[in-house]
Protein backbone atom coordinates (compact mmCIF):
# COMPACT_ATOMS: atom_id res chain seq x y z
CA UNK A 1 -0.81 59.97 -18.89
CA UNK A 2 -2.58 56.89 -18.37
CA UNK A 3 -1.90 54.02 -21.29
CA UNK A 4 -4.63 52.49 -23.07
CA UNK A 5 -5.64 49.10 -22.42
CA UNK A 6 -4.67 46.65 -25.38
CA UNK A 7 -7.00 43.39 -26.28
CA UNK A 8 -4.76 40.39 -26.88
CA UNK A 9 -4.80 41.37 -31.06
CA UNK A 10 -3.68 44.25 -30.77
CA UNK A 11 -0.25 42.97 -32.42
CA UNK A 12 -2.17 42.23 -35.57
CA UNK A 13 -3.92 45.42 -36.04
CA UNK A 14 -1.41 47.22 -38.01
CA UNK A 15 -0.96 44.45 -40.60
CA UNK A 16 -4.48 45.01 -41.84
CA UNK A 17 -4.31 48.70 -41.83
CA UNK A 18 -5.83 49.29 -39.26
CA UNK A 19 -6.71 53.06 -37.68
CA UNK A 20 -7.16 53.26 -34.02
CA UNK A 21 -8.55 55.41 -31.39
CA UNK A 22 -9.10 55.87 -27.37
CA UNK A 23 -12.48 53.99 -27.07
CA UNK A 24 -13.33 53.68 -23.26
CA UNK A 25 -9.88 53.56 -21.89
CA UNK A 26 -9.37 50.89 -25.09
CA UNK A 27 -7.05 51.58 -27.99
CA UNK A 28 -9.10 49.33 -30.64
CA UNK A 29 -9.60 49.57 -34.40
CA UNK A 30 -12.55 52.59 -35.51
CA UNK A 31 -11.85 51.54 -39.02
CA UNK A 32 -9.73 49.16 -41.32
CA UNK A 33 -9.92 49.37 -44.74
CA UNK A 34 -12.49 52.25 -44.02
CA UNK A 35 -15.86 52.64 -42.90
CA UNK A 36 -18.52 52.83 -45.63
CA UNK A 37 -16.58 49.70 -47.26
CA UNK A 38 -16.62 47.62 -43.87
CA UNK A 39 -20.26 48.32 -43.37
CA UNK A 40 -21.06 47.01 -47.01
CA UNK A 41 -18.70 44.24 -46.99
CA UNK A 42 -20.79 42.71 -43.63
CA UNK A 43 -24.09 43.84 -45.11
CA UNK A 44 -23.32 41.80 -48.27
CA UNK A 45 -20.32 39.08 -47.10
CA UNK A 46 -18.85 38.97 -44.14
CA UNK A 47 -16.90 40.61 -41.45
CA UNK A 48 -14.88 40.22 -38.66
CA UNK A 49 -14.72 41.71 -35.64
CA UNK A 50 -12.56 42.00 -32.55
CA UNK A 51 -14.64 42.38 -29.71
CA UNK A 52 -12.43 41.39 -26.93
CA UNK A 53 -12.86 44.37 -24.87
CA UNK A 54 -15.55 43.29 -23.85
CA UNK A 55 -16.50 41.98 -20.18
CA UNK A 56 -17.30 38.15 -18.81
CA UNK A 57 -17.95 36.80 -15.90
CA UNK A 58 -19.05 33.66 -14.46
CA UNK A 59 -22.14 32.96 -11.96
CA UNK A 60 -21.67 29.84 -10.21
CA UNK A 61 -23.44 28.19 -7.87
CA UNK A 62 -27.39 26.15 -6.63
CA UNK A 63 -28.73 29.44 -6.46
CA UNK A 64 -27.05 31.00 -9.37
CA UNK A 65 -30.37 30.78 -11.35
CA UNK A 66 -32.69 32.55 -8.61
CA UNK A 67 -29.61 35.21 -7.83
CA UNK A 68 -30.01 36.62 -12.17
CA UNK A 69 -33.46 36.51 -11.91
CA UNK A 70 -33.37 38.74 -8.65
CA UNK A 71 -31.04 40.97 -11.20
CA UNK A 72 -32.03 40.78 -14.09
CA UNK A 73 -35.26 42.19 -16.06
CA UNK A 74 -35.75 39.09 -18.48
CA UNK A 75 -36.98 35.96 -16.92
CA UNK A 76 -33.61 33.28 -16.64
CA UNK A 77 -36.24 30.40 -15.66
CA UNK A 78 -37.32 30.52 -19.28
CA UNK A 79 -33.29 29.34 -20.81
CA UNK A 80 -32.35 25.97 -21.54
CA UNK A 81 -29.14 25.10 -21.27
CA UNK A 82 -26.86 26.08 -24.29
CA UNK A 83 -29.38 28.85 -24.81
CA UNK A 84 -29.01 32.82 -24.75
CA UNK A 85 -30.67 35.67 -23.38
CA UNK A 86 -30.44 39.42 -23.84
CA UNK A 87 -30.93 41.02 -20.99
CA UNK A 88 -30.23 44.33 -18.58
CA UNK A 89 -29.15 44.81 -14.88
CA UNK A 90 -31.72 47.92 -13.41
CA UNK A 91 -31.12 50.12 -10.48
CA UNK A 92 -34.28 50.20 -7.92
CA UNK A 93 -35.23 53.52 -10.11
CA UNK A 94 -35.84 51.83 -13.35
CA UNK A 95 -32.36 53.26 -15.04
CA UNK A 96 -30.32 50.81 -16.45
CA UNK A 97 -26.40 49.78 -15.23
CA UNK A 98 -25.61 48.15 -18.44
CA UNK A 99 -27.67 45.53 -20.37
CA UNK A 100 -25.80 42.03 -21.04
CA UNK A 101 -26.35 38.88 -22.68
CA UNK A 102 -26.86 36.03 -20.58
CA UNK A 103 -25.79 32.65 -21.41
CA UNK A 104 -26.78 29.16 -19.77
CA UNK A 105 -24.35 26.53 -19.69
CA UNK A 106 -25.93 24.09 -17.02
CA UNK A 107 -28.44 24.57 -14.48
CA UNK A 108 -25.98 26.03 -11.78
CA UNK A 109 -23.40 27.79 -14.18
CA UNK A 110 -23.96 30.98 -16.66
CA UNK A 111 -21.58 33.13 -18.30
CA UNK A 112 -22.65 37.02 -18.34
CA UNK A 113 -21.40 39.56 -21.27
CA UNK A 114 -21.39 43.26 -20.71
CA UNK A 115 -19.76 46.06 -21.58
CA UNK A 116 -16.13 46.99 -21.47
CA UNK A 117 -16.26 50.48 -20.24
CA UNK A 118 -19.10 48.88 -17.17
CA UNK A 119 -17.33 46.00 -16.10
CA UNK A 120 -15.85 47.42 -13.08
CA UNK A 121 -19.26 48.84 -12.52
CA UNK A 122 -20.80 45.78 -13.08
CA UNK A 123 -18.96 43.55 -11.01
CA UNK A 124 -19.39 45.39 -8.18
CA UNK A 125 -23.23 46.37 -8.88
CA UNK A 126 -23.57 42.66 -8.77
CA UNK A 127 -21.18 42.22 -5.83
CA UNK A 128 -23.62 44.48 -4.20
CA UNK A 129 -26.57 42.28 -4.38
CA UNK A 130 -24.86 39.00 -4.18
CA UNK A 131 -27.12 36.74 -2.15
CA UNK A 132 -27.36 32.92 -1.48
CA UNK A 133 -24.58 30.16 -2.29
CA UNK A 134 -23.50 32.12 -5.49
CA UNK A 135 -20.08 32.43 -7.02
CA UNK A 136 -19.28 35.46 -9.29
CA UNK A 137 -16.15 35.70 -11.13
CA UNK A 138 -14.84 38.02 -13.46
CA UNK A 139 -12.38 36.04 -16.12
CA UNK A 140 -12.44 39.14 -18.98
CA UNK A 141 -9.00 39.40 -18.81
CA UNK A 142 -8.80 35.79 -19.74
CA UNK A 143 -11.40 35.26 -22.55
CA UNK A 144 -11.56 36.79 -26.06
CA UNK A 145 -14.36 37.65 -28.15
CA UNK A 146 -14.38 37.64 -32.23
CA UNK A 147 -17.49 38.36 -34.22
CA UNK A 148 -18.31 36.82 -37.08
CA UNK A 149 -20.76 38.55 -39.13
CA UNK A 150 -22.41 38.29 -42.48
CA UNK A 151 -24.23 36.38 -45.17
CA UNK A 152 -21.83 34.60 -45.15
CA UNK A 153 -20.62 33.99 -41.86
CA UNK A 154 -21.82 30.55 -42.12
CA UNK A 155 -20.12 29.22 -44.69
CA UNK A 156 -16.96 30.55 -43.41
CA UNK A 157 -16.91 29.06 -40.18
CA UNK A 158 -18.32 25.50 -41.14
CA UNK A 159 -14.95 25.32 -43.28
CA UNK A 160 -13.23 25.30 -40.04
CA UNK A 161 -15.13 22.98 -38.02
CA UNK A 162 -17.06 19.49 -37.77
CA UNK A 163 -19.71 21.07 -35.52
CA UNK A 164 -23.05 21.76 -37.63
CA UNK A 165 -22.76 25.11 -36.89
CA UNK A 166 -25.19 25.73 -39.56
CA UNK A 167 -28.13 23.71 -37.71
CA UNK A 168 -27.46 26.08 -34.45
CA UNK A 169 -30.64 28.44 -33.58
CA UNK A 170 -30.37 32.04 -33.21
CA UNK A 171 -29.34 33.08 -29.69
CA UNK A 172 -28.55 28.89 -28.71
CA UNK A 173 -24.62 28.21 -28.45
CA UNK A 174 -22.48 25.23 -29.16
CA UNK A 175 -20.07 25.35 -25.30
CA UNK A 176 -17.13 23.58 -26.55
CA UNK A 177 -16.52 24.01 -30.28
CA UNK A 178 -12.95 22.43 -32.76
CA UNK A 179 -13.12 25.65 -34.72
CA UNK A 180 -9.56 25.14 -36.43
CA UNK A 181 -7.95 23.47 -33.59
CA UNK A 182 -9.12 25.91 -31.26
CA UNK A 183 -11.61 25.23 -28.53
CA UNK A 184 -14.32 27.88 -28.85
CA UNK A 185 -18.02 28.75 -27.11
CA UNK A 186 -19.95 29.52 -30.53
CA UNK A 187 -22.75 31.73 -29.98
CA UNK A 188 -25.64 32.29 -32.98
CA UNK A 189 -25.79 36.10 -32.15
CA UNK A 190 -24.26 39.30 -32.59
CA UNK A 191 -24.63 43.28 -33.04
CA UNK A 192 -24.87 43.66 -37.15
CA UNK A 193 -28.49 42.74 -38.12
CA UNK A 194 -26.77 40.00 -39.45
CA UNK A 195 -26.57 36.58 -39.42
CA UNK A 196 -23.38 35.31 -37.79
CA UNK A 197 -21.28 34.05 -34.44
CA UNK A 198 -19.62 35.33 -31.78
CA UNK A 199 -16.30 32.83 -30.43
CA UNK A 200 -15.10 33.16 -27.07
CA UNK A 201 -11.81 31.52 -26.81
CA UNK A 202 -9.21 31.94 -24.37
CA UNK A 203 -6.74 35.23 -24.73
CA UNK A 204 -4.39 33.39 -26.21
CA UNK A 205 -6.03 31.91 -28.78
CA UNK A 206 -7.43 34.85 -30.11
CA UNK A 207 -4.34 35.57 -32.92
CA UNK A 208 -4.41 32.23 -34.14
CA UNK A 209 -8.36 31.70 -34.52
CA UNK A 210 -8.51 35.58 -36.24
CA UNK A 211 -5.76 34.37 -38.41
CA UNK A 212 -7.46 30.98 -39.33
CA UNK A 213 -10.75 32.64 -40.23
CA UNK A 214 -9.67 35.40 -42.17
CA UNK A 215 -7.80 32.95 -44.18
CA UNK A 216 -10.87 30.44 -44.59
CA UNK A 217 -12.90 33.49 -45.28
CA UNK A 218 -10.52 34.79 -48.00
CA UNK A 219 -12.87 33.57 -50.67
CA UNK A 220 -15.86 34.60 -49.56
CA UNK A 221 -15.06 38.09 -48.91
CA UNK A 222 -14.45 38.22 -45.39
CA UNK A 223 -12.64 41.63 -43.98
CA UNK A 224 -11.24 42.85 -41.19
CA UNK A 225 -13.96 45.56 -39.44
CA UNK A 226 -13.45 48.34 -36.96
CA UNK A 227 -15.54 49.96 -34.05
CA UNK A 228 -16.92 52.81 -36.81
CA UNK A 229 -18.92 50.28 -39.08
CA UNK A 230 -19.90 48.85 -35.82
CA UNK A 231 -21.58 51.38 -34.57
CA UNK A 232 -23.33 52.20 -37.94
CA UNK A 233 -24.65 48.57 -38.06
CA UNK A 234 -25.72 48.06 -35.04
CA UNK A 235 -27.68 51.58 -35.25
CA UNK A 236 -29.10 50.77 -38.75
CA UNK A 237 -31.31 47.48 -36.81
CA UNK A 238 -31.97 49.76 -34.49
CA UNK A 239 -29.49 47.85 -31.72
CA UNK A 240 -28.90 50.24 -28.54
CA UNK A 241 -25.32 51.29 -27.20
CA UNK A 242 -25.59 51.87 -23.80
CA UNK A 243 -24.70 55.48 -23.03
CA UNK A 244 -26.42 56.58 -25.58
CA UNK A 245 -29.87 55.06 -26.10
CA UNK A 246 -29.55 52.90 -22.49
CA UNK A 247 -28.41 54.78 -19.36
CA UNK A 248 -28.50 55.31 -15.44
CA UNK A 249 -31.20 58.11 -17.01
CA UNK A 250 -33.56 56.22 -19.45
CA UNK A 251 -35.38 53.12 -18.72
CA UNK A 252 -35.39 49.87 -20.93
CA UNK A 253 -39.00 51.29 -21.47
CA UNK A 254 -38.48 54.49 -23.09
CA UNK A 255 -36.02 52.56 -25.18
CA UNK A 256 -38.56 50.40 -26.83
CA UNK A 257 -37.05 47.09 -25.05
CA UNK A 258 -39.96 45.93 -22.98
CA UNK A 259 -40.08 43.13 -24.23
CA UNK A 260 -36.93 42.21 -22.42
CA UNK A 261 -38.75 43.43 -19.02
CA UNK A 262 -40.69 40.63 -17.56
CA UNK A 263 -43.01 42.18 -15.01
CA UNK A 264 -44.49 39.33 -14.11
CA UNK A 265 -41.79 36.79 -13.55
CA UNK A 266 -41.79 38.18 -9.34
CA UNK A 267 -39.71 40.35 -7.85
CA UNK A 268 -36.57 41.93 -9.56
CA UNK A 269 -34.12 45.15 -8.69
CA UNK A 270 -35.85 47.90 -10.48
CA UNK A 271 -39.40 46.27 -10.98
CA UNK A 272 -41.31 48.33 -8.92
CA UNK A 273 -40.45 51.81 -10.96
CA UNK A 274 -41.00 50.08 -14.27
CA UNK A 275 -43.91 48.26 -13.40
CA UNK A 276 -45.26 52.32 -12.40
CA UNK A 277 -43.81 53.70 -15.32
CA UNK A 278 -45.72 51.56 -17.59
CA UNK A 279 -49.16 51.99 -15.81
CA UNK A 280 -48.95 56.14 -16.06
CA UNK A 281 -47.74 55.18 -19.20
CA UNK A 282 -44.20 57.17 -20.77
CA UNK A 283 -43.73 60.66 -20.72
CA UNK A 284 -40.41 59.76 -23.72
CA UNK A 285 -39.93 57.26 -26.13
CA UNK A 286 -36.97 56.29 -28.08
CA UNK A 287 -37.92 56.83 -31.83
CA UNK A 288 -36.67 56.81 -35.86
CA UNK A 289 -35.90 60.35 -36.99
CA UNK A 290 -35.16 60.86 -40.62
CA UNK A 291 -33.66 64.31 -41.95
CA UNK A 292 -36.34 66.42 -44.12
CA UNK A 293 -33.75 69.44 -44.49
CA UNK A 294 -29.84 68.72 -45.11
CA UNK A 295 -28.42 67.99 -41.93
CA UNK A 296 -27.17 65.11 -40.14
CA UNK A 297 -28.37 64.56 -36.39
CA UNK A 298 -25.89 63.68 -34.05
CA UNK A 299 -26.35 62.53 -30.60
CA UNK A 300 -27.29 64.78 -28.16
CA UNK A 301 -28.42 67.02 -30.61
CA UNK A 302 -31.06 68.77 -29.15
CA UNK A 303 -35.12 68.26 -30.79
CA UNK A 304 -37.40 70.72 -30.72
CA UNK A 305 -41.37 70.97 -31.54
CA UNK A 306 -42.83 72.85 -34.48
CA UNK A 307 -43.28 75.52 -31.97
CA UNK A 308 -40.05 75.85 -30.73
CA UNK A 309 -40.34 74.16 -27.30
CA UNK A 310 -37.48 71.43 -26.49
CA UNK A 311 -38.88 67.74 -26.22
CA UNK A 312 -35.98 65.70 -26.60
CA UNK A 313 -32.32 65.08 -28.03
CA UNK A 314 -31.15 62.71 -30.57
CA UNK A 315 -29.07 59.55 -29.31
CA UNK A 316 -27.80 58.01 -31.92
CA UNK A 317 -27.41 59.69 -35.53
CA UNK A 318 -26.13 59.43 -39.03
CA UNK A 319 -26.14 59.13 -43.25
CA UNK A 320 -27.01 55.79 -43.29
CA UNK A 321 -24.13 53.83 -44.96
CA UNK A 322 -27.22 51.62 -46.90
CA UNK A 323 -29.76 53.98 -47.58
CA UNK A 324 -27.85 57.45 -47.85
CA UNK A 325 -30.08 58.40 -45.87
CA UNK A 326 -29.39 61.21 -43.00
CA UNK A 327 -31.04 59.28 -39.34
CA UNK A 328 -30.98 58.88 -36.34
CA UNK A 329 -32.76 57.95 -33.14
CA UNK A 330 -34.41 60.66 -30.90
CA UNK A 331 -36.07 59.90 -27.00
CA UNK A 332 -38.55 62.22 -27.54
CA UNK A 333 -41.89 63.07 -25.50
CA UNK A 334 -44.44 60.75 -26.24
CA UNK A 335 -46.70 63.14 -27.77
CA UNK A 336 -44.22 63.88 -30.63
CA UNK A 337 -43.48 60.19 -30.81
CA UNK A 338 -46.15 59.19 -33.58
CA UNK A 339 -44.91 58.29 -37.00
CA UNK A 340 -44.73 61.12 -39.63
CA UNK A 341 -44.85 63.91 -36.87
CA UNK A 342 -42.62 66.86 -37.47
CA UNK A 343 -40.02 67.97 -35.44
CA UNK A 344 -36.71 70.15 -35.28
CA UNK A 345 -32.72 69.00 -34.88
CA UNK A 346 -30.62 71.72 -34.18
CA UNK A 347 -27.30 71.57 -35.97
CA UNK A 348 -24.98 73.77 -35.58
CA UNK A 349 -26.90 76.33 -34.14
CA UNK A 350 -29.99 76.02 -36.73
CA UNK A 351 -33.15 73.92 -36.61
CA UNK A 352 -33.73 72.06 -39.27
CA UNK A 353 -36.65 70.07 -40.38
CA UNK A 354 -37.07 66.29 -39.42
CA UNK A 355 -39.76 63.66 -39.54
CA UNK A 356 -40.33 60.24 -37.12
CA UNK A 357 -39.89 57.62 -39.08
CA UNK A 358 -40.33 53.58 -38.18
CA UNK A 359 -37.43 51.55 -37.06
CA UNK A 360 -35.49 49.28 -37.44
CA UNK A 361 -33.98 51.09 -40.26
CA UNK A 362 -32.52 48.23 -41.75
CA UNK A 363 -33.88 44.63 -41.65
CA UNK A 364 -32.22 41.46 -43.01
CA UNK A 365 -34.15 39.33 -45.57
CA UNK A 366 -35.55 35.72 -44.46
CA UNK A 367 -33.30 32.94 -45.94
């Protein structure tokens, strides 16, 4: 039997409750307190997050720059330094390896962020296609990740540090943060629909900085949340997991992210397919399904037309912990893809009655 990796607060887990389960060879937190409850208390607080499974490396190097843009669908040239990307790592077919956040730090350094159960993949996809004076190194085991997520994420984390954290743009970072003592890369993102911050630390800081902000954050409501309010987040602002709305089979087109596919930044691995995919134009499209019968879609449930005929499946799907309301999202053939078009889930052996409805299901108010 092979034992489940552990991040480095795992110790802590059971002190706040916490319910774990075997999530890609990880034995981390699905819930808490529970999951409805976590997924309103980051909706309406705050929340936090451990996130350490999750995979870094570093790109070194003169031509680390021209090497991720090679890579890469999104176009690095356009980041300044202490500024983010989201981006994804194609093979020469147009599917995706994984898709990853890319952050600057200088001209000839970036960090990379993907995801846990890819970072062997990863590393070696980008082994692979290693060219020029480039250094690639993986430090996951090393670094920690904690998200902090939430109205009032902000508030929270300026009580631990002289760093106008509140002044810092979405997707820019602060490198070398005093968050409580310890030395942190703040990041103005995350995977909520929220506002918030992700802090990289090293491994072992990670106790003492989740320990210091749940106990700045006591007042304002801040909890502990697991992998199963994660998941329902992310899905409600319409945020893809890969595996499921991203693979080695769907295309960053048919999942509604071109706009993270920069054709015309030159030459990239991948660009060729996509670049031909989007001049046929897409056969599927990744869309909003809402229930019209009772029924929840789950993924890979397959989606049938009125007729009977199998277009799709469902790749992400559930009651909406806001709404109530029973979603999901579908990559469906383009001609079903329209917005108030009927079509059929089958659960549990019976089709039931759905509509295409817009996404993002959920969308946070302007401050």
């Amino acid at each position: 039997m092979t034992s489940l990796k552990q991040t480095p607060l795992y110790p802590v887990y059971e002190k706040y409750g916490a319910k774990t389960i075997d999530f890609g060879g990880w034995d981390l937190p699905v819930q808490f307190s529970g999951i409805q409850g976590e997924h309103e208390a980051v909706r309406e607080r705050a929340g936090l997050f451990d996130v350490s499974h999750m995979g870094e490396f570093w790109v070194t190097g003169p031509d680390a720059e021209s090497f991720l843009q090679q890579v890469t669908t999104n176009d690095v040239t356009k980041l300044a330094a202490n500024q983010a990307q989201y981006s994804l790592l194609c093979y020469p077919n147009g599917g995706v390896v994984d898709d990853l956040l890319i952050y600057k730090l200088a001209g000839d350094r970036f960090m990379l962020v993907v995801n846990a159960s890819n970072i062997d993949k990863d590393f070696a996809w980008l082994n692979e296609h290693l060219q020029g004076n480039v250094i690639l190194e993986n430090v996951s085991n090393d670094t920690s990740l904690l998200a902090l997520q939430g109205p009032q994420a902000v508030h929270i984390l300026s009580v631990l540090t002289d760093s106008p954290v509140a002044e810092l743009k979405s997707f820019h970072f602060m490198p070398d943060a005093d968050v409580g003592g310890v030395h942190a890369l703040v990041s103005r993102t995350g995977y909520t629909g929220e506002d918030g911050f992700e802090l990289y630390v090293s491994a072992n800081q990670a106790v003492k900085l989740w320990d210091l902000l749940l106990e700045a954050g006591r007042e304002h409501g801040l909890e502990p949340i697991g992998l199963g309010a994660r998941d329902t987040l992310r899905f409600e602002a319409r945020l893809p997991l890969y595996g499921q709305e991203l693979s080695a089979d769907i295309s960053p087109l048919e999942a509604g992210l071109g706009f993270f596919v920069k054709l015309d930044k030159g030459d990239f691995i991948g660009r060729e397919a996509l670049a031909a995919q989007k001049a046929q134009g897409l056969a599927r499209k990744s869309v909003g399904i809402e229930m019209i019968d009772r029924g929840i879609p789950r993924a890979h449930y397959p989606v049938y037309s009125p007729g009977g005929r199998k277009i799709g499946e469902v790749t992400t799907g559930t009651q909406s912990p806001t709404f109530k309301r029973n979603v999901g999202l579908a990559l469906l053939e383009t001609a079903y893809a329209a917005n108030d078009t009927e079509v059929l889930v089958e659960i549990r052996g019976k089709k039931l009655r759905a509509k295409v409805v817009p996404t993002p299901f959920y969308k946070r108010a302007k401050a």
